[in-house]
N, C-alpha and C. Protein backbone atom coordinates (compact mmCIF):
# COMPACT_ATOMS: atom_id res chain seq x y z
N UNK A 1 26.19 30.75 43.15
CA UNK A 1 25.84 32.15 43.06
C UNK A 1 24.33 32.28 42.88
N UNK A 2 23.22 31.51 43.82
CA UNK A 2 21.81 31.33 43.45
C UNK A 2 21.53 33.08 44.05
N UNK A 3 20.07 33.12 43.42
CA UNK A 3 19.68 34.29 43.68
C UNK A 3 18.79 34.12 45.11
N UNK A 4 18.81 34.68 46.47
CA UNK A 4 17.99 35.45 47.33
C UNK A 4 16.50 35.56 47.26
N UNK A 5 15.92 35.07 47.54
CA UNK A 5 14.43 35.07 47.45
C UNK A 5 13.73 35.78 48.90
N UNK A 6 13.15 36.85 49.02
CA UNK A 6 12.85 37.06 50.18
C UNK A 6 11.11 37.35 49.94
N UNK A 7 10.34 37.27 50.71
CA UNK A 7 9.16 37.80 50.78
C UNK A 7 8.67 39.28 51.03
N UNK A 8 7.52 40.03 50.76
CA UNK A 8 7.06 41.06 51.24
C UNK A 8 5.24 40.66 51.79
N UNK A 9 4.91 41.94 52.45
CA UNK A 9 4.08 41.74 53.05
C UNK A 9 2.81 41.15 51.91
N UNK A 10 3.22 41.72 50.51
CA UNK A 10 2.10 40.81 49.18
C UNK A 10 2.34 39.84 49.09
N UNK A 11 1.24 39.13 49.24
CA UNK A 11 1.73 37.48 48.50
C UNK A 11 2.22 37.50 46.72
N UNK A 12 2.75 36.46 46.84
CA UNK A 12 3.27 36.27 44.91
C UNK A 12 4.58 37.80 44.96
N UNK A 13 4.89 39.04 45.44
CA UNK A 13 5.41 39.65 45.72
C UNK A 13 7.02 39.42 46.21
N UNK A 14 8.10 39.60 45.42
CA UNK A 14 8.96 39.40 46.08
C UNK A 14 10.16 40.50 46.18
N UNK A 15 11.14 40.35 46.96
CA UNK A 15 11.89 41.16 46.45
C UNK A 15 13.24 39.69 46.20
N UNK A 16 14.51 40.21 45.21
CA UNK A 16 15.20 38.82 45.26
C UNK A 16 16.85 39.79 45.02
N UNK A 17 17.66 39.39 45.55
CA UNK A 17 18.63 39.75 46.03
C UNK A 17 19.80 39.02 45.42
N UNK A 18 20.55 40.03 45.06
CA UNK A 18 21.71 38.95 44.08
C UNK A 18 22.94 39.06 45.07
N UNK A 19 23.75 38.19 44.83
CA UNK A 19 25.05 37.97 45.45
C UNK A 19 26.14 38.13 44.78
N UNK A 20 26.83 39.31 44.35
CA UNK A 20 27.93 39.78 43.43
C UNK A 20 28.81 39.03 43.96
N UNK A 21 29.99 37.89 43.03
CA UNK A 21 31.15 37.73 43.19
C UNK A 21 32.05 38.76 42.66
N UNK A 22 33.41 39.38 43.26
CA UNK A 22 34.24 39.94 43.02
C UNK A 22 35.51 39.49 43.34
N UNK A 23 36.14 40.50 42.63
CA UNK A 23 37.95 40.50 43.05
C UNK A 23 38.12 41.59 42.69
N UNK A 24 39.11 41.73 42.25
CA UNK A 24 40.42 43.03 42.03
C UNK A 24 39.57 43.98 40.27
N UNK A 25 39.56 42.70 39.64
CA UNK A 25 38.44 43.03 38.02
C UNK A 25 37.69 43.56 38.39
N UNK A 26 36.74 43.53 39.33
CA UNK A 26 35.42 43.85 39.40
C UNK A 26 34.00 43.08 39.84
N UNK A 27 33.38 42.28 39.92
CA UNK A 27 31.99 41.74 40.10
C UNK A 27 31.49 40.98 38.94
N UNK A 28 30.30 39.86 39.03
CA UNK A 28 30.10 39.11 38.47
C UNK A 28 28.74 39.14 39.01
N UNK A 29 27.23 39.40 38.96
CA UNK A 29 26.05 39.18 39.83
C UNK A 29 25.62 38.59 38.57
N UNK A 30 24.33 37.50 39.15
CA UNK A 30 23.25 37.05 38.02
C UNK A 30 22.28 37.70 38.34
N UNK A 31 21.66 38.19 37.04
CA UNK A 31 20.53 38.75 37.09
C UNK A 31 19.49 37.96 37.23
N UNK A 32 19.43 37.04 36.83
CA UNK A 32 17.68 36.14 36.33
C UNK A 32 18.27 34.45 36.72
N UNK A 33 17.77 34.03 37.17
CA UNK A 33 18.33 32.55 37.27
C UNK A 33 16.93 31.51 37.27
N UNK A 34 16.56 31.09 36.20
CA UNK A 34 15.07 29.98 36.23
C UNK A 34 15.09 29.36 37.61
N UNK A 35 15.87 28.38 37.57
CA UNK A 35 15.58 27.67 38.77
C UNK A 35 15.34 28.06 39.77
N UNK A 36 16.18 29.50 40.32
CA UNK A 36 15.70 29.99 41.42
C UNK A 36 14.29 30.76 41.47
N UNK A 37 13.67 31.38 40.67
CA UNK A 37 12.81 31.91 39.83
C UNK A 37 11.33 31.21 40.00
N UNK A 38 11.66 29.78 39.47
CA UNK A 38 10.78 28.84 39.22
C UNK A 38 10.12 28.65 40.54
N UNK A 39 11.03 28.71 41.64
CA UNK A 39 9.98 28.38 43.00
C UNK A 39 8.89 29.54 43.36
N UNK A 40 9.25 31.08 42.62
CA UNK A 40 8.29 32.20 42.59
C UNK A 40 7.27 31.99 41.84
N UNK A 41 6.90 30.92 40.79
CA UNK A 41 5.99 31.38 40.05
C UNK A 41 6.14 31.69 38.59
N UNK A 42 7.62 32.31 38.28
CA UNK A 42 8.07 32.13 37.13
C UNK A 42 8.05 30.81 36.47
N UNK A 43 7.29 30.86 35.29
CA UNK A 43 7.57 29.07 34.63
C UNK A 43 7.88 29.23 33.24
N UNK A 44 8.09 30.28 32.32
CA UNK A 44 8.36 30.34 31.03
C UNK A 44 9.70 30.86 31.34
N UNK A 45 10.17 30.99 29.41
CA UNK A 45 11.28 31.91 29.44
C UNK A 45 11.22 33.26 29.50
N UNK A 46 12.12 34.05 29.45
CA UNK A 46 12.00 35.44 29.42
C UNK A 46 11.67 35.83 27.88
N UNK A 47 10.50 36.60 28.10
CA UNK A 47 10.12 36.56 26.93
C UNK A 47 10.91 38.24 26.08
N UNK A 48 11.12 39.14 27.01
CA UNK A 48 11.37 40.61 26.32
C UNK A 48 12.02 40.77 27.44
N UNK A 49 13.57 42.03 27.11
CA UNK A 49 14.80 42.18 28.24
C UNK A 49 14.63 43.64 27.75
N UNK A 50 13.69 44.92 28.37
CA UNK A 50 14.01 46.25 28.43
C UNK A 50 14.72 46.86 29.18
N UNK A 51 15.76 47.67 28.49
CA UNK A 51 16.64 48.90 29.56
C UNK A 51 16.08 49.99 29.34
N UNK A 52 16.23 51.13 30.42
CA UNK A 52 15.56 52.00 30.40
C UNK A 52 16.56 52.89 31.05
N UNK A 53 16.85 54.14 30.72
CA UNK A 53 17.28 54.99 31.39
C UNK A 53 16.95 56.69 31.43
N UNK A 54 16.74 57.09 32.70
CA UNK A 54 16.08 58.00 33.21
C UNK A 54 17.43 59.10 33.58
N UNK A 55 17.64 60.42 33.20
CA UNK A 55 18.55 61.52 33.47
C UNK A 55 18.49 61.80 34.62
N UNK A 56 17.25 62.33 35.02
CA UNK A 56 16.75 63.38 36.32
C UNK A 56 16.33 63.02 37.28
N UNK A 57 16.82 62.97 38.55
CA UNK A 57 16.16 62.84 39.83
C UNK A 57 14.85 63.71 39.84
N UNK A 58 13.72 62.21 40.52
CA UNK A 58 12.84 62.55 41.25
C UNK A 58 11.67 62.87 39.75
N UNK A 59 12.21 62.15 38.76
CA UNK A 59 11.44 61.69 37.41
C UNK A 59 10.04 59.92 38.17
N UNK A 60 9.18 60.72 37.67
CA UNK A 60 8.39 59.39 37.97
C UNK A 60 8.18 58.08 36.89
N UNK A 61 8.19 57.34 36.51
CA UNK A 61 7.51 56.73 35.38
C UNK A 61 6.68 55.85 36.63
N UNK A 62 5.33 55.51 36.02
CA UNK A 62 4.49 54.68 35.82
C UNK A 62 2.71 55.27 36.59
N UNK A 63 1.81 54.54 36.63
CA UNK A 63 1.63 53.11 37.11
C UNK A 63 1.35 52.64 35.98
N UNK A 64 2.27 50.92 35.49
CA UNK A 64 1.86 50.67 33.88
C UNK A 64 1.66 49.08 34.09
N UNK A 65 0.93 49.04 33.31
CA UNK A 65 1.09 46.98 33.87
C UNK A 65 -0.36 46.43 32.34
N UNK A 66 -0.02 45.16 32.08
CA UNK A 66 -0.28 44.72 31.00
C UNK A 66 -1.83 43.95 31.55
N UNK A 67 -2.98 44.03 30.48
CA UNK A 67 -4.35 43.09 30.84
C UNK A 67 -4.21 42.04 29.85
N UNK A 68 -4.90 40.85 30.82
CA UNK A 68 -4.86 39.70 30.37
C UNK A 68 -5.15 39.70 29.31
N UNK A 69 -5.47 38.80 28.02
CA UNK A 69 -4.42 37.48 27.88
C UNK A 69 -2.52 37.93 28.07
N UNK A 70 -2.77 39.14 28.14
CA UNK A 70 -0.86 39.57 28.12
C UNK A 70 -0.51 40.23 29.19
N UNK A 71 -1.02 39.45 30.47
CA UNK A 71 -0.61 39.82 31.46
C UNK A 71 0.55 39.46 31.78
N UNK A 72 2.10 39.87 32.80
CA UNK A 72 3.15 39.63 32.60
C UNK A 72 3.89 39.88 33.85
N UNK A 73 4.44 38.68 34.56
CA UNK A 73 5.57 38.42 35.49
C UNK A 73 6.71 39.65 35.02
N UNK A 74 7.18 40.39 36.06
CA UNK A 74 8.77 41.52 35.68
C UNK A 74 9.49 40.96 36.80
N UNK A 75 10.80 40.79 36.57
CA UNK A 75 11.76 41.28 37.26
C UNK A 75 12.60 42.23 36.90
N UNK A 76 12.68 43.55 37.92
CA UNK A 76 13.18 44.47 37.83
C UNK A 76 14.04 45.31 38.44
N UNK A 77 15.16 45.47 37.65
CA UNK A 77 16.31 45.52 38.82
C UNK A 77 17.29 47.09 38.39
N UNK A 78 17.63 47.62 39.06
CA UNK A 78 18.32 48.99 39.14
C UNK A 78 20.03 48.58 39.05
N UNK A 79 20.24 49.08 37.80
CA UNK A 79 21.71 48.57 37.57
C UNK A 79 22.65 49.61 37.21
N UNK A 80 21.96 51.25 37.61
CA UNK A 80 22.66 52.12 37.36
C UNK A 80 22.07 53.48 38.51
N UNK A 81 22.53 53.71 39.69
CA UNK A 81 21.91 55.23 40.22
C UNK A 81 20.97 54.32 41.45
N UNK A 82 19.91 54.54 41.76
CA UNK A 82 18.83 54.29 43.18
C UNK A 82 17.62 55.14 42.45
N UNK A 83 16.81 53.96 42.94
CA UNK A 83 15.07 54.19 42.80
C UNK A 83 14.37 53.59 43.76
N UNK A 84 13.43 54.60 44.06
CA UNK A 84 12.23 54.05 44.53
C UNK A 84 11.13 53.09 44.29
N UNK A 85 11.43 51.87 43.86
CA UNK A 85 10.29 51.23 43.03
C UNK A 85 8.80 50.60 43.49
N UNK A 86 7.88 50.54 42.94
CA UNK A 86 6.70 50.22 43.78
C UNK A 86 5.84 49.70 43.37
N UNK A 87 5.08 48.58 43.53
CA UNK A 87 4.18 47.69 42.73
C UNK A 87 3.23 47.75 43.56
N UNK A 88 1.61 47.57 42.72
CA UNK A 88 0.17 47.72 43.53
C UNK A 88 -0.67 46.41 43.42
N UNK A 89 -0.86 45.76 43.74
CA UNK A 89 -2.10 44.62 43.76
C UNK A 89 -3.29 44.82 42.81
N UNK A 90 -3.29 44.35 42.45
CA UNK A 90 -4.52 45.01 41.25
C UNK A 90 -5.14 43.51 40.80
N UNK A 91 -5.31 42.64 41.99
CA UNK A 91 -5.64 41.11 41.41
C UNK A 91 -6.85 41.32 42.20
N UNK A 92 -7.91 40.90 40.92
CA UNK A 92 -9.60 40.73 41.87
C UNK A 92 -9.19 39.79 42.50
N UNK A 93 -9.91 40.22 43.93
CA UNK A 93 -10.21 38.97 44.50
C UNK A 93 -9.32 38.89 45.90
N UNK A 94 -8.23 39.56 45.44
CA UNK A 94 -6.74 39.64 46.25
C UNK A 94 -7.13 39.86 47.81
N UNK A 95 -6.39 39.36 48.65
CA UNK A 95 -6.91 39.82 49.72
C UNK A 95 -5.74 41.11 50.82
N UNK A 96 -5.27 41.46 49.47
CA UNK A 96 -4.39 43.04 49.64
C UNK A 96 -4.36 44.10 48.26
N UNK A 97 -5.56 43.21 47.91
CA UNK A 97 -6.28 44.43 46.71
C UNK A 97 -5.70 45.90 46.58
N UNK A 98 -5.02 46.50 45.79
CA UNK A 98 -5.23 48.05 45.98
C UNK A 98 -3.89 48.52 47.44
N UNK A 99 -3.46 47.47 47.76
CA UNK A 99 -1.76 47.71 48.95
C UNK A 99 -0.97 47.43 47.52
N UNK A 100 0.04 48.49 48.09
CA UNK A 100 1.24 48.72 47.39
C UNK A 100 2.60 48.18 48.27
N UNK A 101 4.06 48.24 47.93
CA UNK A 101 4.74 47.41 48.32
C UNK A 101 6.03 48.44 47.79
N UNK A 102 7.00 49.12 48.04
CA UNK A 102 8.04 49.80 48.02
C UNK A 102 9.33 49.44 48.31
N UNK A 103 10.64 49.48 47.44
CA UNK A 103 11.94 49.08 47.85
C UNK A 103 12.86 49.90 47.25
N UNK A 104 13.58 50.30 47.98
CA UNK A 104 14.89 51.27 47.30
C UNK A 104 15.61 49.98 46.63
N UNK A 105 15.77 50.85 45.20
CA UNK A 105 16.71 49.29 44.50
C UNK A 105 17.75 50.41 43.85
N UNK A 106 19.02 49.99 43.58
CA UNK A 106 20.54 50.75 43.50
C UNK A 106 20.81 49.17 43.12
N UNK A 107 22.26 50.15 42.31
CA UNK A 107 23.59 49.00 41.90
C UNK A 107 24.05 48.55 43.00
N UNK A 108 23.89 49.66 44.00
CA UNK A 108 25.01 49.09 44.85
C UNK A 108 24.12 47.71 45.55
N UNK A 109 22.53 48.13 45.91
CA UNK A 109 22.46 47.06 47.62
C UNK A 109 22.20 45.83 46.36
N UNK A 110 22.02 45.41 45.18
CA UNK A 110 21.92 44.30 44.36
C UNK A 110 20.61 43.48 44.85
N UNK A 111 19.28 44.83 44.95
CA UNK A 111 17.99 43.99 45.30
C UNK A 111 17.07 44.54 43.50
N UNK A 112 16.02 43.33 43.71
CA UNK A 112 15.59 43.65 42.19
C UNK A 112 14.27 43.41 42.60
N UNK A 113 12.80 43.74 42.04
CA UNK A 113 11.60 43.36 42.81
C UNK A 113 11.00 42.17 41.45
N UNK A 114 10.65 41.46 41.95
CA UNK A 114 9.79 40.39 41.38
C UNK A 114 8.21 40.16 41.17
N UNK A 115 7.46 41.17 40.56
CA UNK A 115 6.44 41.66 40.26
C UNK A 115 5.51 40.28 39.45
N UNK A 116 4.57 39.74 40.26
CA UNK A 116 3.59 39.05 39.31
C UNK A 116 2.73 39.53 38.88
N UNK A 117 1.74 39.07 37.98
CA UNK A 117 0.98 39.06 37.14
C UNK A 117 0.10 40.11 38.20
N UNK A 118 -1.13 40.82 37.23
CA UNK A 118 -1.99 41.32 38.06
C UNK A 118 -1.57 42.78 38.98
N UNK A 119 -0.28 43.37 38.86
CA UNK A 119 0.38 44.36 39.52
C UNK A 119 0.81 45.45 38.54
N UNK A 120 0.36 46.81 39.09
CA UNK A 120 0.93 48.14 38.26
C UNK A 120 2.07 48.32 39.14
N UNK A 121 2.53 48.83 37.87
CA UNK A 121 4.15 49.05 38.22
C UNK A 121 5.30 50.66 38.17
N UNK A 122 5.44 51.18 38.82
CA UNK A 122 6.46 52.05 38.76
C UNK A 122 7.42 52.76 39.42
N UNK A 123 7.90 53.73 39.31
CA UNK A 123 9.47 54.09 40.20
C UNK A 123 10.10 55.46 40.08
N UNK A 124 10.26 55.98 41.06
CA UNK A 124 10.78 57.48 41.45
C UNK A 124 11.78 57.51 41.42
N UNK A 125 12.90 58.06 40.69
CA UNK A 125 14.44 57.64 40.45
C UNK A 125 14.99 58.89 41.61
N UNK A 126 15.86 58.35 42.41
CA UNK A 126 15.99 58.79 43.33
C UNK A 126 17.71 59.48 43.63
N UNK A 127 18.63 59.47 42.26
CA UNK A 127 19.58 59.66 41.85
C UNK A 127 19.61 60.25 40.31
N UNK A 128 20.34 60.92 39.97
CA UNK A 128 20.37 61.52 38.40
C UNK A 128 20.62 59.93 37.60
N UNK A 129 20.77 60.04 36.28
CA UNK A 129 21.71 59.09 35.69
C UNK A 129 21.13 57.78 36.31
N UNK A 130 19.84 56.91 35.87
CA UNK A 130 19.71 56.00 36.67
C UNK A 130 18.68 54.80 34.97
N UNK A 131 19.75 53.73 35.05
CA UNK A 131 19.51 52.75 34.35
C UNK A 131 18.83 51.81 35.40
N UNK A 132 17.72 51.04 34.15
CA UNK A 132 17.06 49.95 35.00
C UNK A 132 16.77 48.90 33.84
N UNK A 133 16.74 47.32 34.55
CA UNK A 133 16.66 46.32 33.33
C UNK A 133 15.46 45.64 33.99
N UNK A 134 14.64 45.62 32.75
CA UNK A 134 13.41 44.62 33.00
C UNK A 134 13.71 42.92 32.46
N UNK A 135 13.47 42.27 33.03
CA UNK A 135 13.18 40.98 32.42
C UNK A 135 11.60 40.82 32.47
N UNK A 136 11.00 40.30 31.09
CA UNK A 136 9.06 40.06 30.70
C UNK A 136 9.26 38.73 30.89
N UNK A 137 7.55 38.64 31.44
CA UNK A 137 7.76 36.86 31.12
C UNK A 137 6.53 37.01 30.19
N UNK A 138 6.29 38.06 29.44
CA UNK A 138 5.73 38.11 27.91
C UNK A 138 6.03 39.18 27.16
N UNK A 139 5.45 39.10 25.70
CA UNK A 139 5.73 40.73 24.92
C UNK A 139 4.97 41.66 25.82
N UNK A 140 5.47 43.16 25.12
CA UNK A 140 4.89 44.47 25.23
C UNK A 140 3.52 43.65 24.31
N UNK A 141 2.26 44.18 24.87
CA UNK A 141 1.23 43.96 23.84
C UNK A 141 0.68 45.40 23.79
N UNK A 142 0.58 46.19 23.08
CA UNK A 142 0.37 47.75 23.16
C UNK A 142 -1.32 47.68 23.02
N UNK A 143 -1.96 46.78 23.12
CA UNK A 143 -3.43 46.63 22.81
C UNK A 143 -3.60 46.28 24.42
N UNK A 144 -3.18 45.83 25.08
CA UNK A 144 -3.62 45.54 26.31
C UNK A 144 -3.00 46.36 27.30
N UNK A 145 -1.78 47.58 26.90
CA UNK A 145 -1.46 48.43 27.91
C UNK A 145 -2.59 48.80 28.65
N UNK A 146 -2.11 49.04 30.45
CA UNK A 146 -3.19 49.93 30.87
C UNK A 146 -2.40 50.54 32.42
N UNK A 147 -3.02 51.62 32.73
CA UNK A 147 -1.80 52.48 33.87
C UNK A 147 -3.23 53.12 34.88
N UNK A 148 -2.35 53.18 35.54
CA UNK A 148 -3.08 53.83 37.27
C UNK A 148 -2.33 55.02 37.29
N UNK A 149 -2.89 56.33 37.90
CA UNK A 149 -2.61 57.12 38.17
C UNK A 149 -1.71 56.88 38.76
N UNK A 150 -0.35 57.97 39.02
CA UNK A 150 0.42 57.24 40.80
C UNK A 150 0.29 58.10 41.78
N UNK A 151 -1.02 59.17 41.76
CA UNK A 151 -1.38 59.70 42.87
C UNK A 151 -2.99 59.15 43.46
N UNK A 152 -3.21 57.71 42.23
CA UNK A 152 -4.61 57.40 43.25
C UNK A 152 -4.73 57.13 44.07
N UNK A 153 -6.12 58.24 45.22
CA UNK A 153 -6.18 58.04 46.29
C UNK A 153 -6.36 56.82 47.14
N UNK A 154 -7.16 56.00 46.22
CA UNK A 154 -7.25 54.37 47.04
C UNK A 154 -6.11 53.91 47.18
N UNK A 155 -5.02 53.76 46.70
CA UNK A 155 -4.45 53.37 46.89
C UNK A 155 -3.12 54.38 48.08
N UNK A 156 -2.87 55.76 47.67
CA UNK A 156 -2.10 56.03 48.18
C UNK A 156 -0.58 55.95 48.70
N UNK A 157 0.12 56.00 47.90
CA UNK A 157 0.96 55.42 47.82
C UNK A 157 2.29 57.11 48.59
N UNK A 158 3.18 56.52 49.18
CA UNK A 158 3.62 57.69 49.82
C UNK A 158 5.40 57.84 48.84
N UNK A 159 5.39 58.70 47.73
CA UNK A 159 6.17 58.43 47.44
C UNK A 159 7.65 59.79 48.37
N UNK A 160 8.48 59.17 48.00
CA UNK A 160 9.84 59.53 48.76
C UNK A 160 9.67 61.30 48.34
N UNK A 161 9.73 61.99 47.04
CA UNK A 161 9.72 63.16 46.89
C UNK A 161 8.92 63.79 45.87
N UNK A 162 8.54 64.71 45.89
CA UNK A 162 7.28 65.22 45.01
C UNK A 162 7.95 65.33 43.45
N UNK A 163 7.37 64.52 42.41
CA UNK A 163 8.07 64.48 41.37
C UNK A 163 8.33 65.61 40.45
N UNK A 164 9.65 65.14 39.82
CA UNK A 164 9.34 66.79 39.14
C UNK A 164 9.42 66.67 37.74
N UNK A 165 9.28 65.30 37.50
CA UNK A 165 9.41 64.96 35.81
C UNK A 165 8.27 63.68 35.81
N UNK A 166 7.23 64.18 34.94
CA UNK A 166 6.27 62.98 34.88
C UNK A 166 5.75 62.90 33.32
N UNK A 167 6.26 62.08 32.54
CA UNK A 167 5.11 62.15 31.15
C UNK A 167 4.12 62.18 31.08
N UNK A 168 3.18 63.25 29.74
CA UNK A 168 2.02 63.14 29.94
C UNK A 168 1.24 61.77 29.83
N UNK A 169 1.66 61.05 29.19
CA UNK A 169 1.22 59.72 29.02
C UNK A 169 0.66 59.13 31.01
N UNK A 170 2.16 59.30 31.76
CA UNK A 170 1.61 58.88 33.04
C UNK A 170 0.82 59.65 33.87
N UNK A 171 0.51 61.04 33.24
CA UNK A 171 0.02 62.02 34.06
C UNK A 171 -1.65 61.86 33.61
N UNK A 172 -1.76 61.56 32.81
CA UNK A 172 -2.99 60.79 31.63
C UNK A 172 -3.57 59.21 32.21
N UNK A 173 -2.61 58.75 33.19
CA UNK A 173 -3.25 57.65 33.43
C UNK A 173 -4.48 57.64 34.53
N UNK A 174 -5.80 56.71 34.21
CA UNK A 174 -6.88 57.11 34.95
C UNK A 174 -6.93 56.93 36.31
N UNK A 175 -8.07 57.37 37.12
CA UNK A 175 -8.04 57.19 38.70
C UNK A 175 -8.97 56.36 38.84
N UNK A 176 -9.22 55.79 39.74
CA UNK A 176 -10.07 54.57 39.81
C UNK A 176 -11.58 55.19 40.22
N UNK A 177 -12.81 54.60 39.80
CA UNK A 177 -13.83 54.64 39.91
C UNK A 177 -14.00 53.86 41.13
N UNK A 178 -15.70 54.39 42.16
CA UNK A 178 -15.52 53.40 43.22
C UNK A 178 -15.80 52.13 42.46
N UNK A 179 -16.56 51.54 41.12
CA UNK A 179 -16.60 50.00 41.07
C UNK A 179 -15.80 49.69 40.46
N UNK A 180 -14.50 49.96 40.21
CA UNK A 180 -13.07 49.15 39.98
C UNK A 180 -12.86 47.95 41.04
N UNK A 181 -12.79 46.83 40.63
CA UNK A 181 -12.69 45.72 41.10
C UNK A 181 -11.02 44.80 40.95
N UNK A 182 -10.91 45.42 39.98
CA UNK A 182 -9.34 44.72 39.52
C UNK A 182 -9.40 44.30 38.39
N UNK A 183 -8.16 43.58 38.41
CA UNK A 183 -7.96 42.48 36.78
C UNK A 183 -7.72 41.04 37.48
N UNK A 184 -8.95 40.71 36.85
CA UNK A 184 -9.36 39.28 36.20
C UNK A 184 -8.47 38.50 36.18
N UNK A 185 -7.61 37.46 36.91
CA UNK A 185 -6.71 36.52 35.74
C UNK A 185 -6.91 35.40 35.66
């Protein structure tokens, strides 16, 4: 029952795809599997397992992503409803700097995105009632939080529907200056 590893047009970027066994009971999928994991780039344990759940379609959360020394590998997977999820490049140096990368993730199609280090992160819930599980490959460090707008123009990102639930916290997050260069790792 190994997990699906597929590529996207980002390098280090993945999306990874589980393979539900069933019968008559119901289903059996793995969420997280090291070994398969380990050929992405993952090399620790999971360090923090957040659930999150969102009521309202067309609620935005993010762009949120951690600065070094507590920068942090996610896998993140939709285990309740359909979202839009979307990760940005934010690695100096990158040579897709500032490209973003989009996947409808649902219970049902059993795809989860595999976010490395160096990437803001967030997701347009695209169904009411919509749970999502993070796996960290470090703590929350609340000293090194830091968020991207998710309407900055450099980047541009085309989301599915104009949101209609955004915290101020994400509505608060800054827009990039032209000498934003990235994060360092």
């Amino acid at each position: 029952m190994s997990l699906g590893v597929l590529d996207t047009p980002i390098s280090g970027l993945k999306v990874v795809q589980r393979h539900p066994r069933g019968d008559t009971r119901g289903f059996l999928a793995r969420l997280f599997d090291a070994s398969d994991l380990a050929a992405c780039g993952w090399t620790g344990p999971v360090a923090q397992v957040n659930h999150t759940y969102t009521a309202q379609a067309g609620t935005l959360r993010g762009m949120h992503y951690q600065l070094p020394p507590f920068a942090e590998m996610k896998l993140v997977s939709c285990i309740r409803g359909v979202v839009w999820d979307v990760a940005i490049d934010l690695r100096q140096g990158s040579p897709t700097f500032l490209q973003w990368h989009a996947e409808r993730l649902s219970a049902d199609n059993g795809r989860a995105l595999l976010i490395p280090e160096g990437f803001a992160h967030g997701f347009q819930t695209l169904s009411d009632d919509v749970e999502m599980l993070y796996c960290h490959s470090a703590p929350y460090a609340p000293q090194a939080e830091a968020g991207l707008h998710f309407q900055e123009a450099r980047v541009g990102i085309s989301w599915p529907a104009l949101p209609t639930l955004v915290s101020e916290r994400d509505q608060q997050h800054p827009r990039l200056d032209a000498a934003y260069s990235g994060v360092a790792l």
